[in-house]
PDB file of N, CA and C in Angstrom:
ATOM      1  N   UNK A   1      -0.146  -7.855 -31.823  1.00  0.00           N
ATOM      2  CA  UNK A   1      -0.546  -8.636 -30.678  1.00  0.00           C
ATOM      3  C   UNK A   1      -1.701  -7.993 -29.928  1.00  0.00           C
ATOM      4  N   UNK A   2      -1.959  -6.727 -30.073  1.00  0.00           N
ATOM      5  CA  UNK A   2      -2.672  -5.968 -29.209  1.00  0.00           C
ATOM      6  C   UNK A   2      -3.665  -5.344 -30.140  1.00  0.00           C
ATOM      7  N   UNK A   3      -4.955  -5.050 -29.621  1.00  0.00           N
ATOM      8  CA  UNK A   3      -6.079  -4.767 -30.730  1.00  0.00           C
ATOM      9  C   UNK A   3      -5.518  -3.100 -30.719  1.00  0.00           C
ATOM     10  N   UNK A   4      -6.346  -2.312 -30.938  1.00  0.00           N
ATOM     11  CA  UNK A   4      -6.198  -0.881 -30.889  1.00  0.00           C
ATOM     12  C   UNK A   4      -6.746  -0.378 -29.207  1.00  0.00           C
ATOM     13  N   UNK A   5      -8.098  -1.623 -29.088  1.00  0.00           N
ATOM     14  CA  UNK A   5      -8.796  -1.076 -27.392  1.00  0.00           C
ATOM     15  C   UNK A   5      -7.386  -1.449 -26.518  1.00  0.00           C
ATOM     16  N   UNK A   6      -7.147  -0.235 -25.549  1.00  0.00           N
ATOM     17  CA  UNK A   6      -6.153  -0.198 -24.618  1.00  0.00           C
ATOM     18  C   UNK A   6      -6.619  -1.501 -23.378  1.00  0.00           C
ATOM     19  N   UNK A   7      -7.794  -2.068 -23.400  1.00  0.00           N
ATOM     20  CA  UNK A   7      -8.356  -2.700 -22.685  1.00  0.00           C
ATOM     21  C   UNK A   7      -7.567  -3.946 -22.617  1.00  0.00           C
ATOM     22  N   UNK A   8      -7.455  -4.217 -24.171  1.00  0.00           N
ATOM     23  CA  UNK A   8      -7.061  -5.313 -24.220  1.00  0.00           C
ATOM     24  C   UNK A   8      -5.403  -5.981 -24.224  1.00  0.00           C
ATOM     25  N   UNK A   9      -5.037  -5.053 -24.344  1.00  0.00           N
ATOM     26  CA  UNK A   9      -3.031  -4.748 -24.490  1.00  0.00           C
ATOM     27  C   UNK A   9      -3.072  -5.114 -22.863  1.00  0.00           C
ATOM     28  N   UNK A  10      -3.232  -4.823 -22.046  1.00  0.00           N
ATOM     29  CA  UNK A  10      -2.536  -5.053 -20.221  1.00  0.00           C
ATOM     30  C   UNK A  10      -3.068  -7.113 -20.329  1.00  0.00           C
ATOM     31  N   UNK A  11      -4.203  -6.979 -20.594  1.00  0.00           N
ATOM     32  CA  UNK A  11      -3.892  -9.015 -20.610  1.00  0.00           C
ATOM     33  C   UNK A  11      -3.019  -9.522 -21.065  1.00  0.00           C
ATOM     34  N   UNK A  12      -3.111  -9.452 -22.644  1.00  0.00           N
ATOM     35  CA  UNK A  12      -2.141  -9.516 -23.478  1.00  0.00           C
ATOM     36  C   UNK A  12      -0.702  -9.653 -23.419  1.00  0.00           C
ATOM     37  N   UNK A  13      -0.229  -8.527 -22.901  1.00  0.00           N
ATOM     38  CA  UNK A  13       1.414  -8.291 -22.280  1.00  0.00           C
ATOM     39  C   UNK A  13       2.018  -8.876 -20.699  1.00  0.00           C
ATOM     40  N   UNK A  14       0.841  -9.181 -19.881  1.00  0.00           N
ATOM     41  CA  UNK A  14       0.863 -10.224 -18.842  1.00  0.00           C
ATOM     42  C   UNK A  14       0.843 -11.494 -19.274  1.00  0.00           C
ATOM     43  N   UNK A  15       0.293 -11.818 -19.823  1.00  0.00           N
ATOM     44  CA  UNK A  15       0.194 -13.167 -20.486  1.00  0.00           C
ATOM     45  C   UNK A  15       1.430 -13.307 -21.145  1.00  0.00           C
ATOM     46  N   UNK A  16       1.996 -12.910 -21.768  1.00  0.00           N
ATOM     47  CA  UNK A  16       3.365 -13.161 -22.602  1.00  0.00           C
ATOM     48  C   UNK A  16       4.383 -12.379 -22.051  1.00  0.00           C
ATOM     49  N   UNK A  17       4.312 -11.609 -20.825  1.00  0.00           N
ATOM     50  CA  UNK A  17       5.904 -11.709 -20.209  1.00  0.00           C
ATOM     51  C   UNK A  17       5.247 -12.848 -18.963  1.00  0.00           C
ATOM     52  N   UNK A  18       4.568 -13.314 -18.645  1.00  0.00           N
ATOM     53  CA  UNK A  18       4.085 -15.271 -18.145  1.00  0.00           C
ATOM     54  C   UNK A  18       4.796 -15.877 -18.611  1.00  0.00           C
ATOM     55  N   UNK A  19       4.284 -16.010 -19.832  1.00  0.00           N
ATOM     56  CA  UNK A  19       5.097 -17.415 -20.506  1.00  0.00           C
ATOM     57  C   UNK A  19       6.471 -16.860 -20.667  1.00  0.00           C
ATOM     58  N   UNK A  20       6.985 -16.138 -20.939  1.00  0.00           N
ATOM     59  CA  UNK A  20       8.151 -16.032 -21.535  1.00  0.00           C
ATOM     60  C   UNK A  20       9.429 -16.134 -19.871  1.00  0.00           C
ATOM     61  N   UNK A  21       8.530 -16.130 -18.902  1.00  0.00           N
ATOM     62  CA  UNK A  21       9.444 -15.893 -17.709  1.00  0.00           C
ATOM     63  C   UNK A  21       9.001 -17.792 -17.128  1.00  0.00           C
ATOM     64  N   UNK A  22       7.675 -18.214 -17.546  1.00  0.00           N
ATOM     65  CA  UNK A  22       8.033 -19.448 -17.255  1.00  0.00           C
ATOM     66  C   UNK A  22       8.787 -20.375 -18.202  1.00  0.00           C
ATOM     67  N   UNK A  23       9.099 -19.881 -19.424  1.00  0.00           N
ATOM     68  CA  UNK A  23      10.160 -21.059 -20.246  1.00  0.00           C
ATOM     69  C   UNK A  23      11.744 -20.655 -20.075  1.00  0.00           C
ATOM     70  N   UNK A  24      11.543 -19.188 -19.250  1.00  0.00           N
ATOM     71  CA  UNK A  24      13.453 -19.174 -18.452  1.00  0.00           C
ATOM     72  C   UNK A  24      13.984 -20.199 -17.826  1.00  0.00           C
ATOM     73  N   UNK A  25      12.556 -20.319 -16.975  1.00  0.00           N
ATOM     74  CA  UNK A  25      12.414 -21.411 -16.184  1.00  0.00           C
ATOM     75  C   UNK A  25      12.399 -22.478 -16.089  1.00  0.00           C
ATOM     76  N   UNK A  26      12.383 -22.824 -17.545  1.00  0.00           N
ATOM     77  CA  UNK A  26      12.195 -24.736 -17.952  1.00  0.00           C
ATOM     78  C   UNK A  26      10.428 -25.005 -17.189  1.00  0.00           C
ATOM     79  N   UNK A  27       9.882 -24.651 -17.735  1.00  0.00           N
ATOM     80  CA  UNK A  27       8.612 -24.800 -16.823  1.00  0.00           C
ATOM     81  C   UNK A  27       8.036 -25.504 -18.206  1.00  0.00           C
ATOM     82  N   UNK A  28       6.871 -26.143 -17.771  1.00  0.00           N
ATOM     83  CA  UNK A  28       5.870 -27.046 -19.168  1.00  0.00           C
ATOM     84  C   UNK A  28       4.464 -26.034 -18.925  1.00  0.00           C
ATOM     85  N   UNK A  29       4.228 -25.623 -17.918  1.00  0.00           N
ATOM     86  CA  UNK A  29       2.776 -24.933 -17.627  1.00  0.00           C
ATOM     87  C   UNK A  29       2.769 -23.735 -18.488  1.00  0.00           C
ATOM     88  N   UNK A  30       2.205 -22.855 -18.584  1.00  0.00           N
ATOM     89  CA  UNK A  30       1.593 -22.088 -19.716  1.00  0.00           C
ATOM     90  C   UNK A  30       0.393 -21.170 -19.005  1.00  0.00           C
ATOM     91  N   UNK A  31       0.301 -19.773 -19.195  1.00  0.00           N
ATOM     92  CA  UNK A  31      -0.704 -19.184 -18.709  1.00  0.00           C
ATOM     93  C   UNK A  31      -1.698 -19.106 -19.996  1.00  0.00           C
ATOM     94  N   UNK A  32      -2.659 -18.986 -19.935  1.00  0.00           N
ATOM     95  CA  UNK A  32      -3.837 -18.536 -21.074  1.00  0.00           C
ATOM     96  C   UNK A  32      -5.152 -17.193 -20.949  1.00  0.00           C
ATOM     97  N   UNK A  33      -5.199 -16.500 -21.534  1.00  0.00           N
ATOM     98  CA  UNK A  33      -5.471 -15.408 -21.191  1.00  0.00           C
ATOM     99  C   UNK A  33      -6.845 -15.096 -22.200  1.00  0.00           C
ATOM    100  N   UNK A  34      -7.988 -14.694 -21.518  1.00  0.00           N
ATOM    101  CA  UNK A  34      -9.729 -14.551 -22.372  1.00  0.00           C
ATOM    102  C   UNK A  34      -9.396 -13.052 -22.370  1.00  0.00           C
ATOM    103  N   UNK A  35     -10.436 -12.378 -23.085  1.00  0.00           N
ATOM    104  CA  UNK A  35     -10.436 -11.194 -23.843  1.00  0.00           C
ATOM    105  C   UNK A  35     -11.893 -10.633 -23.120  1.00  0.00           C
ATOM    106  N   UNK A  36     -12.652 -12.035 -22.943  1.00  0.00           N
ATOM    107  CA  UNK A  36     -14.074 -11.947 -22.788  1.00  0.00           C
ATOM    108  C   UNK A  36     -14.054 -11.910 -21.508  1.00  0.00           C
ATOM    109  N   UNK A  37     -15.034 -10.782 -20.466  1.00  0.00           N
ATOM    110  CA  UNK A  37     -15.466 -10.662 -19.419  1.00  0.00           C
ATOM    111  C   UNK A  37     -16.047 -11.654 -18.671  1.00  0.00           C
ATOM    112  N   UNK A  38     -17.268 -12.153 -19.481  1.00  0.00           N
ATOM    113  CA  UNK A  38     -17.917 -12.959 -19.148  1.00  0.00           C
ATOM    114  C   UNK A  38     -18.057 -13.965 -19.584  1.00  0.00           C
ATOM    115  N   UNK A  39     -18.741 -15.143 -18.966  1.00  0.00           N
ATOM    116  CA  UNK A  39     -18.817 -16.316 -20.154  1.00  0.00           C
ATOM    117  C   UNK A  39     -19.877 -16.476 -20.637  1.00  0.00           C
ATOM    118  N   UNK A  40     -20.290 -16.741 -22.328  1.00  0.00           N
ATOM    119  CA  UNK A  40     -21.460 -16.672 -23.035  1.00  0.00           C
ATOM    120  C   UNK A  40     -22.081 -17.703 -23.005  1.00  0.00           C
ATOM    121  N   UNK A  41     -23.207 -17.442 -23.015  1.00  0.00           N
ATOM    122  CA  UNK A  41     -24.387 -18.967 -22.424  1.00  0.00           C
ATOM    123  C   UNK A  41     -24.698 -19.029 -23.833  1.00  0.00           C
ATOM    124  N   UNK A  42     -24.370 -20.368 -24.840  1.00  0.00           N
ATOM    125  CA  UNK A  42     -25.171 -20.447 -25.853  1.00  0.00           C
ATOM    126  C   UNK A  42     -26.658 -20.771 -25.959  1.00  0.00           C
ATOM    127  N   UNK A  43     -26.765 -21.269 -24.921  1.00  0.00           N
ATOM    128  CA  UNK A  43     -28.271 -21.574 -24.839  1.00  0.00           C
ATOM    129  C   UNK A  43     -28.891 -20.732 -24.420  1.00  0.00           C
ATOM    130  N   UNK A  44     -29.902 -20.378 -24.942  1.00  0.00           N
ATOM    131  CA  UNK A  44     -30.934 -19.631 -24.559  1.00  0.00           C
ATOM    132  C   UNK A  44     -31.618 -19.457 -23.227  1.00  0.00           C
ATOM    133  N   UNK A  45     -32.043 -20.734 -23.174  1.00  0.00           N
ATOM    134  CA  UNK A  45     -33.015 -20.914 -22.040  1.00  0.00           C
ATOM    135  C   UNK A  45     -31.885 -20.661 -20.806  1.00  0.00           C
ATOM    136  N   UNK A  46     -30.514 -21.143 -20.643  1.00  0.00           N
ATOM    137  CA  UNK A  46     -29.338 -20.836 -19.900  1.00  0.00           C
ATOM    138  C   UNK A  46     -29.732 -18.729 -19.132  1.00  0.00           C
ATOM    139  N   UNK A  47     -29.452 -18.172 -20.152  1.00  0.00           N
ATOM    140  CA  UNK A  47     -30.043 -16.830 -19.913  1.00  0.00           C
ATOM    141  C   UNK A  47     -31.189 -16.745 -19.574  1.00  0.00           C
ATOM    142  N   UNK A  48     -32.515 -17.305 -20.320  1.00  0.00           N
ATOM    143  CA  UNK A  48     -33.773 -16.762 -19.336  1.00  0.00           C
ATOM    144  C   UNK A  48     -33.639 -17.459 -17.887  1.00  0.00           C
ATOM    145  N   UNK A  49     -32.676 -18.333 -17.631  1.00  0.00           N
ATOM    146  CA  UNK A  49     -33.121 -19.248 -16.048  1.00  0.00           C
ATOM    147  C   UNK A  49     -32.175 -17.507 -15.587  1.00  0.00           C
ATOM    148  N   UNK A  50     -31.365 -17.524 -15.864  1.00  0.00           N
ATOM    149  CA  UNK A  50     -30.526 -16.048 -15.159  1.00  0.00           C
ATOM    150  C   UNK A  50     -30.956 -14.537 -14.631  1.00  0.00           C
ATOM    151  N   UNK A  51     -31.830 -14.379 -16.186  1.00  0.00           N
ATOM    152  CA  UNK A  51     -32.507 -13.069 -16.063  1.00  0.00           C
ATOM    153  C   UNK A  51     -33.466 -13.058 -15.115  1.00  0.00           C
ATOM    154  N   UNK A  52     -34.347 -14.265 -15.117  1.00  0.00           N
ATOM    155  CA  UNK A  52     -35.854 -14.429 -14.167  1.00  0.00           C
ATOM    156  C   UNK A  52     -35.413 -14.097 -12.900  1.00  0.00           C
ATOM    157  N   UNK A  53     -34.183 -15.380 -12.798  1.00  0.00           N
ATOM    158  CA  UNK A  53     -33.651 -15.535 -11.094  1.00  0.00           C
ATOM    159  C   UNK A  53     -32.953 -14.183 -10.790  1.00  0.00           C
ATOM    160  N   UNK A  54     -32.422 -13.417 -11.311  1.00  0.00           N
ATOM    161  CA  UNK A  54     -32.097 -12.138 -10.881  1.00  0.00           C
ATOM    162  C   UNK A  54     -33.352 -10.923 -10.686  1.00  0.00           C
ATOM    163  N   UNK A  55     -33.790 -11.200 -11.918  1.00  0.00           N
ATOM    164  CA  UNK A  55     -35.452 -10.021 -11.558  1.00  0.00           C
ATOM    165  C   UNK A  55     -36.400 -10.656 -10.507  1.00  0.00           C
ATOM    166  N   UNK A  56     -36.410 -11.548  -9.883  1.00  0.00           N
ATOM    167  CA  UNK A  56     -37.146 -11.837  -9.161  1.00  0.00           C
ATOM    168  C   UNK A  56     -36.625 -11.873  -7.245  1.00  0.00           C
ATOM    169  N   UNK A  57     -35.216 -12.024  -7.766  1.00  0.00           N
ATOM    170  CA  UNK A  57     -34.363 -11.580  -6.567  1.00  0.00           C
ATOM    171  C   UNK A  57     -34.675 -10.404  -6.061  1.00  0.00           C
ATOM    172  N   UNK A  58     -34.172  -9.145  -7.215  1.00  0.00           N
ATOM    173  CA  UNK A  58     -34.404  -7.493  -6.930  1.00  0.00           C
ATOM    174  C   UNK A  58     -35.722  -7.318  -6.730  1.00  0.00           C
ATOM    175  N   UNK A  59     -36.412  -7.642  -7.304  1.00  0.00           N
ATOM    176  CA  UNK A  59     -37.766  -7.686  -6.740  1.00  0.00           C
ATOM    177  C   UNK A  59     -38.499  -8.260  -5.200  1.00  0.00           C
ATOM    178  N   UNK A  60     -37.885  -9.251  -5.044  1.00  0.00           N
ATOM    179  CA  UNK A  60     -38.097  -9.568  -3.577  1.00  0.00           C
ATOM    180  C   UNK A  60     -37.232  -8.005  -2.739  1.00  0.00           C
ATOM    181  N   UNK A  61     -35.979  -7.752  -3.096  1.00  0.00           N
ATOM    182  CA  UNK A  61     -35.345  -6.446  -2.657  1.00  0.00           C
ATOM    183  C   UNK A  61     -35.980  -5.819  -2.368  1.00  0.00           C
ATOM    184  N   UNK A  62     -36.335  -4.772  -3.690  1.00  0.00           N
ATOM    185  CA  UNK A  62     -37.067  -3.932  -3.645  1.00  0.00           C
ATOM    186  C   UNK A  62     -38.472  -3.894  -2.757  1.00  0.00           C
ATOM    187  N   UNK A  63     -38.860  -5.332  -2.745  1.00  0.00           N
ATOM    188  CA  UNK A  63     -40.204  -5.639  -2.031  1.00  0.00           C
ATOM    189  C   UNK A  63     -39.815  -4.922  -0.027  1.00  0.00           C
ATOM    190  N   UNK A  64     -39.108  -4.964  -0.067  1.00  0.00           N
ATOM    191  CA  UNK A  64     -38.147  -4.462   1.469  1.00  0.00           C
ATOM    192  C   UNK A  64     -37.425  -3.749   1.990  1.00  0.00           C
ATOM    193  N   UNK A  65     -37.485  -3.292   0.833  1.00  0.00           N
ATOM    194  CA  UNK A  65     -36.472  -1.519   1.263  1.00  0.00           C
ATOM    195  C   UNK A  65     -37.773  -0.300   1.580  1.00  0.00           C
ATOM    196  N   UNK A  66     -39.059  -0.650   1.039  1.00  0.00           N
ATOM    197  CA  UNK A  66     -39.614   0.813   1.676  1.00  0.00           C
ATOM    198  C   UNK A  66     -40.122   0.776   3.474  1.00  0.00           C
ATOM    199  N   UNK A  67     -40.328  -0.615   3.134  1.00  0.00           N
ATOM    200  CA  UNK A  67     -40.723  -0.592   5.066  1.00  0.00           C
ATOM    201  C   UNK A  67     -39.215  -0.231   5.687  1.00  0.00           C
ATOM    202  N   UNK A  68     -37.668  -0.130   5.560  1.00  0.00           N
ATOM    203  CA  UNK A  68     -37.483   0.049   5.959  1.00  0.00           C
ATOM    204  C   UNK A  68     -37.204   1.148   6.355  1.00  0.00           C
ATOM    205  N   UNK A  69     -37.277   2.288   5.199  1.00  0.00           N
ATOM    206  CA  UNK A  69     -37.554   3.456   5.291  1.00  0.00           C
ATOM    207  C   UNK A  69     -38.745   4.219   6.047  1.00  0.00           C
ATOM    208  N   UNK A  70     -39.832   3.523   6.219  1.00  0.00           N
ATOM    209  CA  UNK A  70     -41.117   3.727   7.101  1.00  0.00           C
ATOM    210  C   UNK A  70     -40.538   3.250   8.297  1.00  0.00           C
ATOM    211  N   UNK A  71     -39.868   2.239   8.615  1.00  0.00           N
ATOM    212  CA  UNK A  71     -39.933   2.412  10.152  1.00  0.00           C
ATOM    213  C   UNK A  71     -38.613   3.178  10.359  1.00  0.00           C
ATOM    214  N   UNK A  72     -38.076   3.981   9.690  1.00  0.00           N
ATOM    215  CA  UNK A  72     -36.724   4.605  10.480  1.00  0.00           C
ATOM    216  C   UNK A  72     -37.607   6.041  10.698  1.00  0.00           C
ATOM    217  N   UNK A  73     -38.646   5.836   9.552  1.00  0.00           N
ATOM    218  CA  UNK A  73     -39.377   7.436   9.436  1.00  0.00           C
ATOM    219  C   UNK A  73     -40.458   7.519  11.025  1.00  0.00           C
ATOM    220  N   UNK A  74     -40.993   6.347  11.369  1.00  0.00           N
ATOM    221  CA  UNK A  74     -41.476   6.224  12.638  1.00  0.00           C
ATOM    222  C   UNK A  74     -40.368   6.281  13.829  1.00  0.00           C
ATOM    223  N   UNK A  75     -39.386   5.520  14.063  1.00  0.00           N
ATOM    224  CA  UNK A  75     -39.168   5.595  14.740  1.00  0.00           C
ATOM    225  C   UNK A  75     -38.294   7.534  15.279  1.00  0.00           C
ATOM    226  N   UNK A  76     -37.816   8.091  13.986  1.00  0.00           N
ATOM    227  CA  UNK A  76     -37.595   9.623  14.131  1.00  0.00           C
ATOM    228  C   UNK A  76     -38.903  10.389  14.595  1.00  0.00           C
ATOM    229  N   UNK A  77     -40.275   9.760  14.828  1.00  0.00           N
ATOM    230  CA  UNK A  77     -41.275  10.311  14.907  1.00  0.00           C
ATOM    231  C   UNK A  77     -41.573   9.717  16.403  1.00  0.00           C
ATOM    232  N   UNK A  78     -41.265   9.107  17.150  1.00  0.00           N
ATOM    233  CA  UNK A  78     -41.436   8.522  18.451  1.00  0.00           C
ATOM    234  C   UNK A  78     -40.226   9.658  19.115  1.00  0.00           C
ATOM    235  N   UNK A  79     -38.955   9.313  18.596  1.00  0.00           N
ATOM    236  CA  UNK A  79     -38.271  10.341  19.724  1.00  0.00           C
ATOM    237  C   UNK A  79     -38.409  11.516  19.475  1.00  0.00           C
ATOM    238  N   UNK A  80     -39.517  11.976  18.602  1.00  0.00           N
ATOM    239  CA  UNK A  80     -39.272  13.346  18.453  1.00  0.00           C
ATOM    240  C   UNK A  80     -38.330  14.212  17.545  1.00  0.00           C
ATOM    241  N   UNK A  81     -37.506  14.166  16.721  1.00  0.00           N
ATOM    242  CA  UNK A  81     -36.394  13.571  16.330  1.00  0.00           C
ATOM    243  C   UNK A  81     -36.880  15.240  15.364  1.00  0.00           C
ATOM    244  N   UNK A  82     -36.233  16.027  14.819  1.00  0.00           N
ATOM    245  CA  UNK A  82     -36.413  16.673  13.598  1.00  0.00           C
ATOM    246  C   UNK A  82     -34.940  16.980  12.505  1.00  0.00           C
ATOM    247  N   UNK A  83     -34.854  17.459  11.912  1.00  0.00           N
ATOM    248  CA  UNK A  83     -33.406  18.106  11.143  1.00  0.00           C
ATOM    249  C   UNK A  83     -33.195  19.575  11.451  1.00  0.00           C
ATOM    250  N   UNK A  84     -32.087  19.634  10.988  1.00  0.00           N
ATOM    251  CA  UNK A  84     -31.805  21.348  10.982  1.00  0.00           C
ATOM    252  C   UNK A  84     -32.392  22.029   9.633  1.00  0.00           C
TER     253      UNK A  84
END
């Protein structure tokens, strides 16, 4: 039931003491259990709309993290401000 990856045995054994505690129960529902993390985009173009919109996100990011480092570096330079 369980591959050899330890990863995959804890779904696995949740999933089937599930079912086995909902048919004590007289229950019709059913749990179902993926292996897979994520879900796979067969389409191609599906992934490039993903990759772009994420690199272009971090990039706007990145576009804004050094000013904010320049003005914390100014403003330690207005009060005078030094380290030990």
């Amino acid at each position: 039931m369980c591959s050899p990856e330890p990863i995959n045995c804890f779904p696995v054994l949740v999933n089937i003491l599930s079912n086995a505690f909902l048919r004590l129960f007289n229950s019709t529902a059913h749990f179902r259990v993926w292996s897979e993390v994520f879900y796979r985009a067969i389409n191609s173009e599906i992934k490039n709309y993903i990759f772009f919109g994420l690199l272009s996100y971090l990039l706007v990011l990145a576009a804004g993290l050094p000013p904010l480092f320049a003005m914390s570096s100014v403003e330690d330079y207005k009060v005078k401000s030094t380290s030990c």
